[in-house]
Each structure stands twice: as structure tokens, then as C-alpha cells.
PDB file of N, CA and C in Angstrom:
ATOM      1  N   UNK A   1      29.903 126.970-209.412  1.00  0.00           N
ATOM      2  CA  UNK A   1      29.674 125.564-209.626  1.00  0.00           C
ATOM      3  C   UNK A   1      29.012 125.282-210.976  1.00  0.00           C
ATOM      4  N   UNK A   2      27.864 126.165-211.425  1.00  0.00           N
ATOM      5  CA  UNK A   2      27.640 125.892-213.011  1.00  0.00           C
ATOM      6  C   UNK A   2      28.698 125.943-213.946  1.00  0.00           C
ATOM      7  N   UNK A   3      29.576 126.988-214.104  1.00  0.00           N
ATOM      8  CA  UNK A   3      30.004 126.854-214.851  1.00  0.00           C
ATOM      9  C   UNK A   3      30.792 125.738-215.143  1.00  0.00           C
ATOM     10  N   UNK A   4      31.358 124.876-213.545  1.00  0.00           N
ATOM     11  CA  UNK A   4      32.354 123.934-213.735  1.00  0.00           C
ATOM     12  C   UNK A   4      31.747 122.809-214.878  1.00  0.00           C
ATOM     13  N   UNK A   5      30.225 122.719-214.130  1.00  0.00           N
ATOM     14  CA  UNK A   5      29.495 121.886-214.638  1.00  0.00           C
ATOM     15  C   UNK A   5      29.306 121.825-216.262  1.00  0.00           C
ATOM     16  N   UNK A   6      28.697 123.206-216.708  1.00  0.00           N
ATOM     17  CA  UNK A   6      29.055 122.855-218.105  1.00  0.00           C
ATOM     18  C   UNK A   6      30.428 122.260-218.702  1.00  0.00           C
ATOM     19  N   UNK A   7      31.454 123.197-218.114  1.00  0.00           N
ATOM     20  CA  UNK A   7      32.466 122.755-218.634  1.00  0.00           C
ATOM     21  C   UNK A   7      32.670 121.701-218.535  1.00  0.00           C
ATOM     22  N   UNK A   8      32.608 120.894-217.860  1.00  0.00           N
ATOM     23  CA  UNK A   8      32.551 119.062-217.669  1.00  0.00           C
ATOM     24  C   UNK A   8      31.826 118.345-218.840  1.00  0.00           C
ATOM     25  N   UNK A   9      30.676 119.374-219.060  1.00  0.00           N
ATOM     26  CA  UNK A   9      29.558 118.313-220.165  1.00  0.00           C
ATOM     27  C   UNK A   9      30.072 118.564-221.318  1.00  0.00           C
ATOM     28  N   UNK A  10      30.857 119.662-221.522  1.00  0.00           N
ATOM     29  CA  UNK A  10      31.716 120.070-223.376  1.00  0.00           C
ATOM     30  C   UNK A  10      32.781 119.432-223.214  1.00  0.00           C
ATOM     31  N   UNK A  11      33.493 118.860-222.168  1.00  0.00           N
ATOM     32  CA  UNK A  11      34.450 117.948-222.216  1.00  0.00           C
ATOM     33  C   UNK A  11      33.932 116.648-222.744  1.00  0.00           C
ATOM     34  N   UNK A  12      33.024 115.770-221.847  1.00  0.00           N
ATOM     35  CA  UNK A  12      32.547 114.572-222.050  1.00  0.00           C
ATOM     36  C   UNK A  12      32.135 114.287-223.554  1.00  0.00           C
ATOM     37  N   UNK A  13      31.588 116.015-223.896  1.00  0.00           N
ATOM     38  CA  UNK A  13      30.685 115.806-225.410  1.00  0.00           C
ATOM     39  C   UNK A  13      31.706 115.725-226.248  1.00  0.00           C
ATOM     40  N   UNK A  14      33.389 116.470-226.411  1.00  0.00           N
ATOM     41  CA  UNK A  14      34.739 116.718-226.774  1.00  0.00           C
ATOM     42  C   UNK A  14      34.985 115.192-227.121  1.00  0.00           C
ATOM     43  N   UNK A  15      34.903 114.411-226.410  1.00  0.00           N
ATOM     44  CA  UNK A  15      35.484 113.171-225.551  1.00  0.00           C
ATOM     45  C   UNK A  15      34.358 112.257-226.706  1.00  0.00           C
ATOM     46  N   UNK A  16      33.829 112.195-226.263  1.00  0.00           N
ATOM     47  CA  UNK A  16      32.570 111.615-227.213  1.00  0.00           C
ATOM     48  C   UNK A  16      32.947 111.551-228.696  1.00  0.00           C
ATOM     49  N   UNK A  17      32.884 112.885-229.235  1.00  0.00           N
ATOM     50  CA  UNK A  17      32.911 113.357-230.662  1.00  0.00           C
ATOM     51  C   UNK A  17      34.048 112.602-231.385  1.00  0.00           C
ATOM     52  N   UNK A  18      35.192 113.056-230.490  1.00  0.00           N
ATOM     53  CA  UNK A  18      36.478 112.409-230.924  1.00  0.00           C
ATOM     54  C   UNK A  18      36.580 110.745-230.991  1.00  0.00           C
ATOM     55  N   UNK A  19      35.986 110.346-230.202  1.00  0.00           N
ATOM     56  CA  UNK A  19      35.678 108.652-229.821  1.00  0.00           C
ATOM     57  C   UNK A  19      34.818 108.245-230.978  1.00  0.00           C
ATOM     58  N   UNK A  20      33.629 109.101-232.053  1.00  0.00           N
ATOM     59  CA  UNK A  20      32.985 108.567-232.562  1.00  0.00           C
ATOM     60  C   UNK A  20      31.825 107.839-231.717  1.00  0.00           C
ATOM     61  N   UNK A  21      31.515 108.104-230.189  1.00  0.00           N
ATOM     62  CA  UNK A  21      30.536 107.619-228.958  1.00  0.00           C
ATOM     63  C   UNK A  21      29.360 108.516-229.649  1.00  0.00           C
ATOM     64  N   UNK A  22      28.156 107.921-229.804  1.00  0.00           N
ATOM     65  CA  UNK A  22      27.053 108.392-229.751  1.00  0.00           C
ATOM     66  C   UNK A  22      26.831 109.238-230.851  1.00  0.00           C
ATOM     67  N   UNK A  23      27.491 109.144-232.265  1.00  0.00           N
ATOM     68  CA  UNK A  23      26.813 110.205-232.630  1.00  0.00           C
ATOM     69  C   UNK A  23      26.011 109.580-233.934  1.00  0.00           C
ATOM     70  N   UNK A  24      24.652 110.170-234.071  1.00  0.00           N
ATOM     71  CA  UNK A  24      23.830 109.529-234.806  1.00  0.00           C
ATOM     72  C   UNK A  24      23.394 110.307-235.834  1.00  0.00           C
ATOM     73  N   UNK A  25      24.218 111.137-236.479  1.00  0.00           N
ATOM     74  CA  UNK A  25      23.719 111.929-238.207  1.00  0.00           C
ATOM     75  C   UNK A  25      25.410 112.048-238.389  1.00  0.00           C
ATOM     76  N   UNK A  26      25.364 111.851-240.264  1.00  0.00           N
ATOM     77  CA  UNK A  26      26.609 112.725-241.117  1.00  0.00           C
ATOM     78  C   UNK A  26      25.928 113.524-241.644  1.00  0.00           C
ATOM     79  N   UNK A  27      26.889 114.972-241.503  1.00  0.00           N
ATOM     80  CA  UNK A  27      25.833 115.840-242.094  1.00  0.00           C
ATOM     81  C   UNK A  27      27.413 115.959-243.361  1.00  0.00           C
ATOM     82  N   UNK A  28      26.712 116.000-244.340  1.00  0.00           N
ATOM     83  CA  UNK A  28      27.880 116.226-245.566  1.00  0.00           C
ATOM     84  C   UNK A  28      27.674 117.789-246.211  1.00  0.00           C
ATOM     85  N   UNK A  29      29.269 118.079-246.305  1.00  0.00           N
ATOM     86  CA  UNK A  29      29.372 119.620-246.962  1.00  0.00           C
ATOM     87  C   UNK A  29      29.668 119.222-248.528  1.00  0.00           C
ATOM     88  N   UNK A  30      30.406 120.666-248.662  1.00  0.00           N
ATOM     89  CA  UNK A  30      30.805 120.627-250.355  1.00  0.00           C
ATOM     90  C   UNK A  30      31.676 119.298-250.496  1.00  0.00           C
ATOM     91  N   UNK A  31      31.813 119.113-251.693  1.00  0.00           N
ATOM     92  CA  UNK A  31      32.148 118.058-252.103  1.00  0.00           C
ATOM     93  C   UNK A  31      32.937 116.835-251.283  1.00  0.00           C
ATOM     94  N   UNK A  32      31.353 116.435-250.700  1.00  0.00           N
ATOM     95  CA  UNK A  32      31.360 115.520-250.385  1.00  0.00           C
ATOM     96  C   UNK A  32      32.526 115.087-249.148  1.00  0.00           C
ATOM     97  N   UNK A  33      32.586 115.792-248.288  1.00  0.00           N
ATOM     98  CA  UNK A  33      33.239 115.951-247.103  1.00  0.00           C
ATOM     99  C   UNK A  33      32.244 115.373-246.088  1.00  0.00           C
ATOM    100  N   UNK A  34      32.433 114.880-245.267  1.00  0.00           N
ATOM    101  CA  UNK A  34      31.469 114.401-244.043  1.00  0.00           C
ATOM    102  C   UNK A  34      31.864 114.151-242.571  1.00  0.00           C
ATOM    103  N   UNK A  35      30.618 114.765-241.696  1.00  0.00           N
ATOM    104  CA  UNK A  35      31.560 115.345-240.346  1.00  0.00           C
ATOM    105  C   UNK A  35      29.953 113.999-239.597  1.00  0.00           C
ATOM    106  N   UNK A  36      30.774 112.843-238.496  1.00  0.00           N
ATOM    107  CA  UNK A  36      29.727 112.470-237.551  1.00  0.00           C
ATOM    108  C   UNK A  36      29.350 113.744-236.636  1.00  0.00           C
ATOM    109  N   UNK A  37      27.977 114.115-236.059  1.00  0.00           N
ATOM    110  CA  UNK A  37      27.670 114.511-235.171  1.00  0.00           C
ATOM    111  C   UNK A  37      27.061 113.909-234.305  1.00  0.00           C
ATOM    112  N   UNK A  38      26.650 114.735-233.317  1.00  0.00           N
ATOM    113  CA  UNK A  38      25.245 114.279-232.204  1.00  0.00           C
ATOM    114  C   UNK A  38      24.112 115.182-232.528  1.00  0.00           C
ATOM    115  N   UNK A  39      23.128 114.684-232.950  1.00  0.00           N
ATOM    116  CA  UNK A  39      21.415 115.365-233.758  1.00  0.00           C
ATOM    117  C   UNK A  39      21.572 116.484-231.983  1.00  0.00           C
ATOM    118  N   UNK A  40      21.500 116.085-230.850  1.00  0.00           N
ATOM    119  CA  UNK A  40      21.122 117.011-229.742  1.00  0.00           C
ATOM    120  C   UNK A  40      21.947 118.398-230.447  1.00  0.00           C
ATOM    121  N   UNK A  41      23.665 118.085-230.210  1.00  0.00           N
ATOM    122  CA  UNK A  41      23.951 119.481-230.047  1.00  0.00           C
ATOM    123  C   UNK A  41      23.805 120.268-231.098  1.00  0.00           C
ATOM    124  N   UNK A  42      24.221 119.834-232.499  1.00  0.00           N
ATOM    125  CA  UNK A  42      23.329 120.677-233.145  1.00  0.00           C
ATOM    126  C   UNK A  42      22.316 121.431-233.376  1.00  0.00           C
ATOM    127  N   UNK A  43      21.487 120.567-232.816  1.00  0.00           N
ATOM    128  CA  UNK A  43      19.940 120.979-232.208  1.00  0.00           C
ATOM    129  C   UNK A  43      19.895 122.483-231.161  1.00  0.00           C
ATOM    130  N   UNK A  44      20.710 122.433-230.562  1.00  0.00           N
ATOM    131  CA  UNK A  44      20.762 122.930-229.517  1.00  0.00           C
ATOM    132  C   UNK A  44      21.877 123.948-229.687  1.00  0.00           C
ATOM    133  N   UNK A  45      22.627 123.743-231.041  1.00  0.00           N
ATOM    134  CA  UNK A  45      23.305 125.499-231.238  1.00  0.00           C
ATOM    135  C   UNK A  45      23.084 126.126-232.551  1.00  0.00           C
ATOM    136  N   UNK A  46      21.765 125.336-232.881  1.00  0.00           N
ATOM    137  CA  UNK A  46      21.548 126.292-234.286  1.00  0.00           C
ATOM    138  C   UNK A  46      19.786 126.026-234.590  1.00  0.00           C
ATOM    139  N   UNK A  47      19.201 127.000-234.378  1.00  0.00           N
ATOM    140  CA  UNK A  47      17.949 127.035-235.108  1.00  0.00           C
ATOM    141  C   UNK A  47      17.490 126.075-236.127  1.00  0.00           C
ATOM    142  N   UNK A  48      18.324 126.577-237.318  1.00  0.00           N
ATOM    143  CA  UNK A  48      18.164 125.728-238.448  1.00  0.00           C
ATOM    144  C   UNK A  48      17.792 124.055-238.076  1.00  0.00           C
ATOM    145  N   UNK A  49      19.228 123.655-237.552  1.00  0.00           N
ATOM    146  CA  UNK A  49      18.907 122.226-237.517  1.00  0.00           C
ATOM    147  C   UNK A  49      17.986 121.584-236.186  1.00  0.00           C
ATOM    148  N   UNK A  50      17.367 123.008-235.594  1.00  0.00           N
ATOM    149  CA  UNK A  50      16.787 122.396-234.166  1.00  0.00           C
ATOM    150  C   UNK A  50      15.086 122.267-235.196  1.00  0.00           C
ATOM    151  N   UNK A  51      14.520 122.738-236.452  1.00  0.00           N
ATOM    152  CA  UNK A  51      14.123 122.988-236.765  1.00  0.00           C
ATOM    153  C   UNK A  51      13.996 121.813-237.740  1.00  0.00           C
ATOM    154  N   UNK A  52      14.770 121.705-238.422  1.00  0.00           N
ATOM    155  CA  UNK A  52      15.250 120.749-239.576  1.00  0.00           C
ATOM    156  C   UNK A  52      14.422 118.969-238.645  1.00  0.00           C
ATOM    157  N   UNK A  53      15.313 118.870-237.662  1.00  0.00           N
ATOM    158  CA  UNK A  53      14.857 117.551-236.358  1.00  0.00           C
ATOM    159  C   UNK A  53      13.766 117.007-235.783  1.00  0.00           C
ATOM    160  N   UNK A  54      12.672 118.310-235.923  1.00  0.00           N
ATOM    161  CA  UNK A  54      11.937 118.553-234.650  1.00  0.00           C
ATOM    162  C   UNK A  54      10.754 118.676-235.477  1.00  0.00           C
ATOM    163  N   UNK A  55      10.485 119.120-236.806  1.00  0.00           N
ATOM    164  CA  UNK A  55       9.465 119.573-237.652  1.00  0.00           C
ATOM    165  C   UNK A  55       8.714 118.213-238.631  1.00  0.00           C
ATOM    166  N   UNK A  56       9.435 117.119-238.658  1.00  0.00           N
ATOM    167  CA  UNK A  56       8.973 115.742-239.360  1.00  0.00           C
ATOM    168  C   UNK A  56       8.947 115.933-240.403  1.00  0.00           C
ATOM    169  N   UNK A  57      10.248 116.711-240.903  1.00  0.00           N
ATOM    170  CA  UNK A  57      10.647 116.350-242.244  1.00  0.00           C
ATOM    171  C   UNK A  57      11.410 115.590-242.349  1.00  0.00           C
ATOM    172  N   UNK A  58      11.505 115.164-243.543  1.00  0.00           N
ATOM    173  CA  UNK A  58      11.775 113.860-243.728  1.00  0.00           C
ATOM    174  C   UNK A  58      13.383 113.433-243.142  1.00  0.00           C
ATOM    175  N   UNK A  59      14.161 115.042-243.025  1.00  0.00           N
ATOM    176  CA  UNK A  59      15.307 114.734-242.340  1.00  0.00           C
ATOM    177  C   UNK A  59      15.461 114.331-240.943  1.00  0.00           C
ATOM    178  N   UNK A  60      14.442 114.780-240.127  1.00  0.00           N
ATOM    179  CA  UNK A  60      14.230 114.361-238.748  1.00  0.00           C
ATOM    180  C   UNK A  60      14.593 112.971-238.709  1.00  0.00           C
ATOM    181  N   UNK A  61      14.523 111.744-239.639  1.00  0.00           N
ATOM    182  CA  UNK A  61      14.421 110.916-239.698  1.00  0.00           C
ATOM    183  C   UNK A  61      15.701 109.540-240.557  1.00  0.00           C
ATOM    184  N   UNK A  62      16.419 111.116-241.367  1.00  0.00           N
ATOM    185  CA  UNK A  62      17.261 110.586-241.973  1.00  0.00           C
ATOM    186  C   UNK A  62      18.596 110.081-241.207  1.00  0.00           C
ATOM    187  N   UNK A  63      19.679 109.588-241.682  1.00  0.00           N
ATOM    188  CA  UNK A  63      21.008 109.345-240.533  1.00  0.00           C
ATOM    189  C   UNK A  63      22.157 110.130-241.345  1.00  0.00           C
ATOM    190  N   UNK A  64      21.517 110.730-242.798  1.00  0.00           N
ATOM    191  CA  UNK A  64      22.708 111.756-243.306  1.00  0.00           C
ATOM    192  C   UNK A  64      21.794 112.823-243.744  1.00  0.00           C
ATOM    193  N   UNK A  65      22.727 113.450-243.777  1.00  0.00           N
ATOM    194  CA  UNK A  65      22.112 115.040-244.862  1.00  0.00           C
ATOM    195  C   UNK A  65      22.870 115.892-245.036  1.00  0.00           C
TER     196      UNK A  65
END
């Protein structure tokens, strides 16, 4: 039953992403390419940016980076 469960929540989040639903940072690459995310999952699959969010720098706060 967990696993169904996650799999349900990477759908919804799938579902989301693609919809442009909920997501509140652009994080921009090389020249000037730019992807919407959600600040959580990032948060939540990479150190860096769980770090970057969470520490009150000034990006915690920004809506790009």
C-alpha cells in the first residue's frame, strides 16, 4: 500500500508540474533557460537546495535563481 501511495503523490506532483499548479521558484540554467518548480521537491531531493531554502539566505526568499 505505500508504495501505491507514493506513486499517486509523483503522479499528482507530474500532473501539477506539467499544469504549471503550484509552483513557486524559476530556477534558471546556462544561458538563460528557465525551468518552474515546486521550492518543496527540490528541497526534498537535493541537499543543496534544501539548504539554499531553509538557511535565510537571501534565496530562501527569492521567486528566481
Amino acid at each position: 500500500m505505500p508504495r501505491f501511495r507514493a506513486c499517486s503523490i509523483l503522479k499528482q506532483l507530474k500532473t501539477m508540474y506539467d499544469e504549471g499548479q503550484l509552483t513557486d521558484i524559476v530556477v534558471e540554467v546556462d544561458h538563460g533557460k528557465t525551468f518552474s518548480c515546486h521550492r518543496n521537491v527540490l528541497a526534498a531531493i537535493s541537499p543543496y537546495f534544501r539548504s539554499m531554502f531553509t538557511s535565510g539566505l537571501t534565496e530562501s526568499t527569492q521567486k528566481e535563481v
